[in-house]
PDB file of N, CA and C in Angstrom:
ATOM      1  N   UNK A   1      14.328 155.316 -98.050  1.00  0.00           N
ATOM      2  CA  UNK A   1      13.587 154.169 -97.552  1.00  0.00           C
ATOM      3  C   UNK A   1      12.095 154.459 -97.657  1.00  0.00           C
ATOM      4  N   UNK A   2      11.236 153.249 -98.154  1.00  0.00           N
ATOM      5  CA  UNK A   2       9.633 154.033 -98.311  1.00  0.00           C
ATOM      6  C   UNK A   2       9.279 153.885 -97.022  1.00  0.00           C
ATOM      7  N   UNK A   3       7.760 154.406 -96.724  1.00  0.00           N
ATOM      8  CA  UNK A   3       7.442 154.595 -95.578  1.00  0.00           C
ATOM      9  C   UNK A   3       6.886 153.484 -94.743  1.00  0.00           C
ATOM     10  N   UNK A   4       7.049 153.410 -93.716  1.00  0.00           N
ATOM     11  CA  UNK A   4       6.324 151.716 -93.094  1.00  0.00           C
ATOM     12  C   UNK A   4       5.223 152.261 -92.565  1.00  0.00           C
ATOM     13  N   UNK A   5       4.302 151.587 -93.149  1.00  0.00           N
ATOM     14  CA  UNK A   5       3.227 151.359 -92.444  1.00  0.00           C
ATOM     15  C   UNK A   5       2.308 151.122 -91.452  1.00  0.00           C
ATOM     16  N   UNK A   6       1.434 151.057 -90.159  1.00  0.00           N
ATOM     17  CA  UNK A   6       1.020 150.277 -89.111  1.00  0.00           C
ATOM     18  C   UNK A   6       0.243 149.133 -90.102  1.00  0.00           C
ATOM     19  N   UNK A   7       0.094 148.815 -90.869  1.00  0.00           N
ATOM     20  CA  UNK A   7      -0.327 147.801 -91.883  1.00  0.00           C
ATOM     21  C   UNK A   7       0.629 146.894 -92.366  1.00  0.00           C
ATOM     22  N   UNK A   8       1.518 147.295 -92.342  1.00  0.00           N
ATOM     23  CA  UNK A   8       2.734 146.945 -92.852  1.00  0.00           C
ATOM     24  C   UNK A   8       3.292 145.917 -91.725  1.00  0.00           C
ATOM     25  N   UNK A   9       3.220 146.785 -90.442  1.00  0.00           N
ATOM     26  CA  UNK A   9       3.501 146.082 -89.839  1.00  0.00           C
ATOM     27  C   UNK A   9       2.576 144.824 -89.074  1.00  0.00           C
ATOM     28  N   UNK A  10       1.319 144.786 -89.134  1.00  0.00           N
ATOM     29  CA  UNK A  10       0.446 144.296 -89.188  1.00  0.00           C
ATOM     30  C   UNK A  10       1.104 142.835 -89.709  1.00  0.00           C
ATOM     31  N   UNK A  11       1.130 142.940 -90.879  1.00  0.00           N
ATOM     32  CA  UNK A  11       1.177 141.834 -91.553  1.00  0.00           C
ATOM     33  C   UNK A  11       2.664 141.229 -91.651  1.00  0.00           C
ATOM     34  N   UNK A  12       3.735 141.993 -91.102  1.00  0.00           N
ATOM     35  CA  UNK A  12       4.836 141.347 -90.550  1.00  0.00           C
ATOM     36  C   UNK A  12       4.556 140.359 -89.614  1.00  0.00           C
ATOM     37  N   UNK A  13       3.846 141.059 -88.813  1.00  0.00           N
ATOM     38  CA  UNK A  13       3.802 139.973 -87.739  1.00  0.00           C
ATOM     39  C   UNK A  13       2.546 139.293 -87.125  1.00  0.00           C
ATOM     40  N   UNK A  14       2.155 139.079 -88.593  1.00  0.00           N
ATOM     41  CA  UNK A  14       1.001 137.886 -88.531  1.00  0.00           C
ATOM     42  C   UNK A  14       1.469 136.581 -88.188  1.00  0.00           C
ATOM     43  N   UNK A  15       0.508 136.190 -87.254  1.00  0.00           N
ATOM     44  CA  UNK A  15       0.828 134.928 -86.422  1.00  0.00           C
ATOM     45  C   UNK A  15       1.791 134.910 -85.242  1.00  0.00           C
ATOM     46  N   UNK A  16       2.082 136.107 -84.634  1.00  0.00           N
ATOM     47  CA  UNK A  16       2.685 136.299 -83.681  1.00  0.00           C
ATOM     48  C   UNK A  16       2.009 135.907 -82.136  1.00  0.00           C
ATOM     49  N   UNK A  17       2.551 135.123 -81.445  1.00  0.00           N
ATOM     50  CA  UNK A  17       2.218 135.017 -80.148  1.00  0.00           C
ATOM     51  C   UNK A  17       2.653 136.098 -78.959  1.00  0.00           C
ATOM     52  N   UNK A  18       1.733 136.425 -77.975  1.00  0.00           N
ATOM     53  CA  UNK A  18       2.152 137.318 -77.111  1.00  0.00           C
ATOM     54  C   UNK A  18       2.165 136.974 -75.843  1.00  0.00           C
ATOM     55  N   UNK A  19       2.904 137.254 -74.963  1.00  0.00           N
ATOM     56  CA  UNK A  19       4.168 137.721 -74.696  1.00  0.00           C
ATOM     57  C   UNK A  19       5.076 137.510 -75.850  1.00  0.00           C
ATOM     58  N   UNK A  20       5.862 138.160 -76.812  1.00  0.00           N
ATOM     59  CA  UNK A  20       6.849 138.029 -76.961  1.00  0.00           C
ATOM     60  C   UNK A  20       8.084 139.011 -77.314  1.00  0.00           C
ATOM     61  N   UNK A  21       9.486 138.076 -77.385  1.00  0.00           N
ATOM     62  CA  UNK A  21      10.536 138.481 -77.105  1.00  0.00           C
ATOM     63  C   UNK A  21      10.620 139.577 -78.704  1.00  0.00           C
ATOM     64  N   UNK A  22      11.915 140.947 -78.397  1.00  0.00           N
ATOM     65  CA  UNK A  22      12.202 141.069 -80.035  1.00  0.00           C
ATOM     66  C   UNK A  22      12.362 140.474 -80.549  1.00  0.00           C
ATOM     67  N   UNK A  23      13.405 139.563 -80.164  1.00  0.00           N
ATOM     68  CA  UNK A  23      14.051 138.254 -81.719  1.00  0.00           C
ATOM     69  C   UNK A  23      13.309 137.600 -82.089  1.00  0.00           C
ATOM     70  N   UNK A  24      12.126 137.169 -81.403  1.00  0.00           N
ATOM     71  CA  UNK A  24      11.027 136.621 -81.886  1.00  0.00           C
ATOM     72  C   UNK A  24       9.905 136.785 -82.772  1.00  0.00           C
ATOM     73  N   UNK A  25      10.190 138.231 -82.849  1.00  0.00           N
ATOM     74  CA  UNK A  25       9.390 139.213 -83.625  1.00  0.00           C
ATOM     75  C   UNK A  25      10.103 139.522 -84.621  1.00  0.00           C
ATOM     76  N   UNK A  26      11.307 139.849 -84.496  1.00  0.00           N
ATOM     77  CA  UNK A  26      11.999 139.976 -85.791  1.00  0.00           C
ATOM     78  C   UNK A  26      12.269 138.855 -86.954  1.00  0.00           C
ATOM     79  N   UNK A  27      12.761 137.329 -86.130  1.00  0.00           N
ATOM     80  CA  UNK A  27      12.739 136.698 -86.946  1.00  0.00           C
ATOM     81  C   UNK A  27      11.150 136.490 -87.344  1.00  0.00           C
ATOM     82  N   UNK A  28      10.435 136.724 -86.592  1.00  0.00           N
ATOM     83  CA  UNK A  28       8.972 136.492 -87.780  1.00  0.00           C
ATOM     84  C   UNK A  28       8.538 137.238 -88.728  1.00  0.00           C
ATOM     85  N   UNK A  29       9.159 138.515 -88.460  1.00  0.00           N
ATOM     86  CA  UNK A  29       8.454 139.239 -89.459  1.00  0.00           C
ATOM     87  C   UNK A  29       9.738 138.911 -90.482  1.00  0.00           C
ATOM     88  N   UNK A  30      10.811 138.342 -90.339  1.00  0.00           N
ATOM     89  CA  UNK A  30      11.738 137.660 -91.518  1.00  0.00           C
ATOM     90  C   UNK A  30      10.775 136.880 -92.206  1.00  0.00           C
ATOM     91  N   UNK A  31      10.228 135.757 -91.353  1.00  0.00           N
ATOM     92  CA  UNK A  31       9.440 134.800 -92.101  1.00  0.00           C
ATOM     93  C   UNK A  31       8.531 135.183 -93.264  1.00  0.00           C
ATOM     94  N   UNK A  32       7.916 136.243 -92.162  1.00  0.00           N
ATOM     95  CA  UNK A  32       6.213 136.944 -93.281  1.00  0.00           C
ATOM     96  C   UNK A  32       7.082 137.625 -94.418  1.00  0.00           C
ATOM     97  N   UNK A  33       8.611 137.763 -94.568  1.00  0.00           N
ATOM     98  CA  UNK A  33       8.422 138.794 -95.907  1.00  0.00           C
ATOM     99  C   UNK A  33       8.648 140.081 -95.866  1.00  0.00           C
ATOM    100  N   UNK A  34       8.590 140.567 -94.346  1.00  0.00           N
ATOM    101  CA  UNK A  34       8.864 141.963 -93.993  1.00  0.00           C
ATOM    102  C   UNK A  34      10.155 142.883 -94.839  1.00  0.00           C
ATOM    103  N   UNK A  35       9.716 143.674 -94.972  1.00  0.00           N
ATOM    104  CA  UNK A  35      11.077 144.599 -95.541  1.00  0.00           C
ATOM    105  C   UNK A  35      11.838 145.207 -94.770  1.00  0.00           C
ATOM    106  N   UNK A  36      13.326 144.734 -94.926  1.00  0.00           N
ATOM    107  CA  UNK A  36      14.827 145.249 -94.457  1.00  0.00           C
ATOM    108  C   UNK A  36      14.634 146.493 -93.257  1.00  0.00           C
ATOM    109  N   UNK A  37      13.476 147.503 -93.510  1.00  0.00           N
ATOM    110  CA  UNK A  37      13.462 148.512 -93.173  1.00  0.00           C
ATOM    111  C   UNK A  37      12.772 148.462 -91.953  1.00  0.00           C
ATOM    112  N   UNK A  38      11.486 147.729 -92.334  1.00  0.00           N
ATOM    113  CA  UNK A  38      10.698 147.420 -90.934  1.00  0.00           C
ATOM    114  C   UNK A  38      11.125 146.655 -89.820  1.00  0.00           C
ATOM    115  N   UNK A  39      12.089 145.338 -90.332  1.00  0.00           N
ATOM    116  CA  UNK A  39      12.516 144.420 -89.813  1.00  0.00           C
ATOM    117  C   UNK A  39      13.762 145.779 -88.472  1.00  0.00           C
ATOM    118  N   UNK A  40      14.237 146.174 -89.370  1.00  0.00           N
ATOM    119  CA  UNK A  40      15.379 147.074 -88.619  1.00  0.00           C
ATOM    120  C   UNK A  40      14.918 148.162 -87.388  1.00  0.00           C
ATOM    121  N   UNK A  41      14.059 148.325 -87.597  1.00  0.00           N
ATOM    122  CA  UNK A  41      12.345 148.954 -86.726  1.00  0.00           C
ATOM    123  C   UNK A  41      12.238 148.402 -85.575  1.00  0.00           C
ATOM    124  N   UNK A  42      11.927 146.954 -85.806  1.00  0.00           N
ATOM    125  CA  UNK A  42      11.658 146.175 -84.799  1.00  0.00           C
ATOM    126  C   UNK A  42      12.992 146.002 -83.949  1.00  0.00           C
ATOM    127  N   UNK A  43      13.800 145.542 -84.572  1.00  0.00           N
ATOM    128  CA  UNK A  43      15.302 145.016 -84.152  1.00  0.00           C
ATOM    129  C   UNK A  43      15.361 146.242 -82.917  1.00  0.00           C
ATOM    130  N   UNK A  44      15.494 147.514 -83.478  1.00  0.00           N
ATOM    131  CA  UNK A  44      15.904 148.651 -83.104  1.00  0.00           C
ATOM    132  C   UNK A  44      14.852 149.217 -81.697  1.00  0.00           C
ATOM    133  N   UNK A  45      13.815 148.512 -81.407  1.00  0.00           N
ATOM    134  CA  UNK A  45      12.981 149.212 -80.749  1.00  0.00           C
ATOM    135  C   UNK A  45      13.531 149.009 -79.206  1.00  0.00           C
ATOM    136  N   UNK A  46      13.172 149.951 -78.376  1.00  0.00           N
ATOM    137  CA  UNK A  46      13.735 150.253 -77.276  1.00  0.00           C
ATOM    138  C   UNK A  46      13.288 149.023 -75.554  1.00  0.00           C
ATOM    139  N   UNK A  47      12.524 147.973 -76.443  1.00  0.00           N
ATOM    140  CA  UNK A  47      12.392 146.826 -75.011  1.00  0.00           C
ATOM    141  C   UNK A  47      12.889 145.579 -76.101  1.00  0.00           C
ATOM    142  N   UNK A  48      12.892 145.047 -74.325  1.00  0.00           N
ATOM    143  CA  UNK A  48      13.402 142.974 -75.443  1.00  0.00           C
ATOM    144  C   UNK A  48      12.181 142.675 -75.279  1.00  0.00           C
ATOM    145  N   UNK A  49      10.847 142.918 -74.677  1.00  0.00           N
ATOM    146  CA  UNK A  49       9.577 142.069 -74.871  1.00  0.00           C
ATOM    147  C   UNK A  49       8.474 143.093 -75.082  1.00  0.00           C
ATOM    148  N   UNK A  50       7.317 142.749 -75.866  1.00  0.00           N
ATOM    149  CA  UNK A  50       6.157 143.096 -75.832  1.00  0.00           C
ATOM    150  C   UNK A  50       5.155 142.113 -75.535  1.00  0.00           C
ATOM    151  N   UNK A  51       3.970 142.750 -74.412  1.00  0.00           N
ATOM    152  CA  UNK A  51       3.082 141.939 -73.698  1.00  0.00           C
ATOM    153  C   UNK A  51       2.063 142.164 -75.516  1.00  0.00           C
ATOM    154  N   UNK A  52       2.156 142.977 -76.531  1.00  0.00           N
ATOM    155  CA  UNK A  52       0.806 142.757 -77.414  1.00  0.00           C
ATOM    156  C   UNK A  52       1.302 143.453 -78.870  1.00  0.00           C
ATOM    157  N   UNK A  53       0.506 143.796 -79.545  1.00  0.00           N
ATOM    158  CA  UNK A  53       0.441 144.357 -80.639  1.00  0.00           C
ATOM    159  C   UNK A  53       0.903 146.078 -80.589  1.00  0.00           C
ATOM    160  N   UNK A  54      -0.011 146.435 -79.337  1.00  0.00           N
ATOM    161  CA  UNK A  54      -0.275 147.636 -79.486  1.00  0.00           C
ATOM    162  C   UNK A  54       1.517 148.117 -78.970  1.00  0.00           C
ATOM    163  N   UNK A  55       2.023 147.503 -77.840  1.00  0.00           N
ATOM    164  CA  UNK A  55       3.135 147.420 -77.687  1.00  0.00           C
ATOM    165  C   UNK A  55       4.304 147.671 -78.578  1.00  0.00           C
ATOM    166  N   UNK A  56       4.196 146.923 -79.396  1.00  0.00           N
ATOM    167  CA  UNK A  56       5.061 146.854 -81.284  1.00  0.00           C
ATOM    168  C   UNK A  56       5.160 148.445 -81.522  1.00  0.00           C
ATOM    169  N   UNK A  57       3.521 148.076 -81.763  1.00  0.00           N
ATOM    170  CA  UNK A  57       2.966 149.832 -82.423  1.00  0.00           C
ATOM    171  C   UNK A  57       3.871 151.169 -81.925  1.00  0.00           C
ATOM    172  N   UNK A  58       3.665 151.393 -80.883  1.00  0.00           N
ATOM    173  CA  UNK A  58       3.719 152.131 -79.908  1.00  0.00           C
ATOM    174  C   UNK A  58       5.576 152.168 -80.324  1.00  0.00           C
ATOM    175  N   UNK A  59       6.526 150.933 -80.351  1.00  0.00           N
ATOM    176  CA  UNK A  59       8.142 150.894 -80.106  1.00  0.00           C
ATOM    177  C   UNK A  59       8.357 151.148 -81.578  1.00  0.00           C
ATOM    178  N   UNK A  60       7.680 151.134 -82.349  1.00  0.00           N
ATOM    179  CA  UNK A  60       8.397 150.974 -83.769  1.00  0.00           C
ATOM    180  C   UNK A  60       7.543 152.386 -84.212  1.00  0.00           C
ATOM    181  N   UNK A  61       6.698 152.556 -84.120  1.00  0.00           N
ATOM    182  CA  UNK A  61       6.155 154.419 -84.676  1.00  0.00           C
ATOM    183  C   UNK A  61       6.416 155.453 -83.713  1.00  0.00           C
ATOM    184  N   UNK A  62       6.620 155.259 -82.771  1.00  0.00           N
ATOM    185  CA  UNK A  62       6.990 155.915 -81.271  1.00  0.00           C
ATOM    186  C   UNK A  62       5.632 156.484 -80.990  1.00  0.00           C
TER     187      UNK A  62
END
């Protein structure tokens, strides 16, 4: 699997509103185009909500 990015993910989840839920995040970064890998990142991360960005960051790079 190549490596994900914090850029990467960046731009998954452009246009994201915050508070929000995982599924909400996941299906968006479906929308943006995200790759299988990142998407599975998100899916996989250890809360159902993030209050921000840095939040994401933090669940998906640990």
């Amino acid at each position: 699997m190549a490596e994900i990015s914090p850029i990467d993910l960046q731009k998954a989840l452009k246009g994201a509103d915050y508070p929000a839920s995982r599924d909400d995040l996941v299906s968006l970064a479906r929308d943006n185009g995200a790759d299988d890998g990142l998407v599975e990142r998100i899916e996989s991360a250890g809360t159902d909500r993030f209050e921000g960005p840095d939040d994401v960051q933090r669940a998906v790079f640990g």
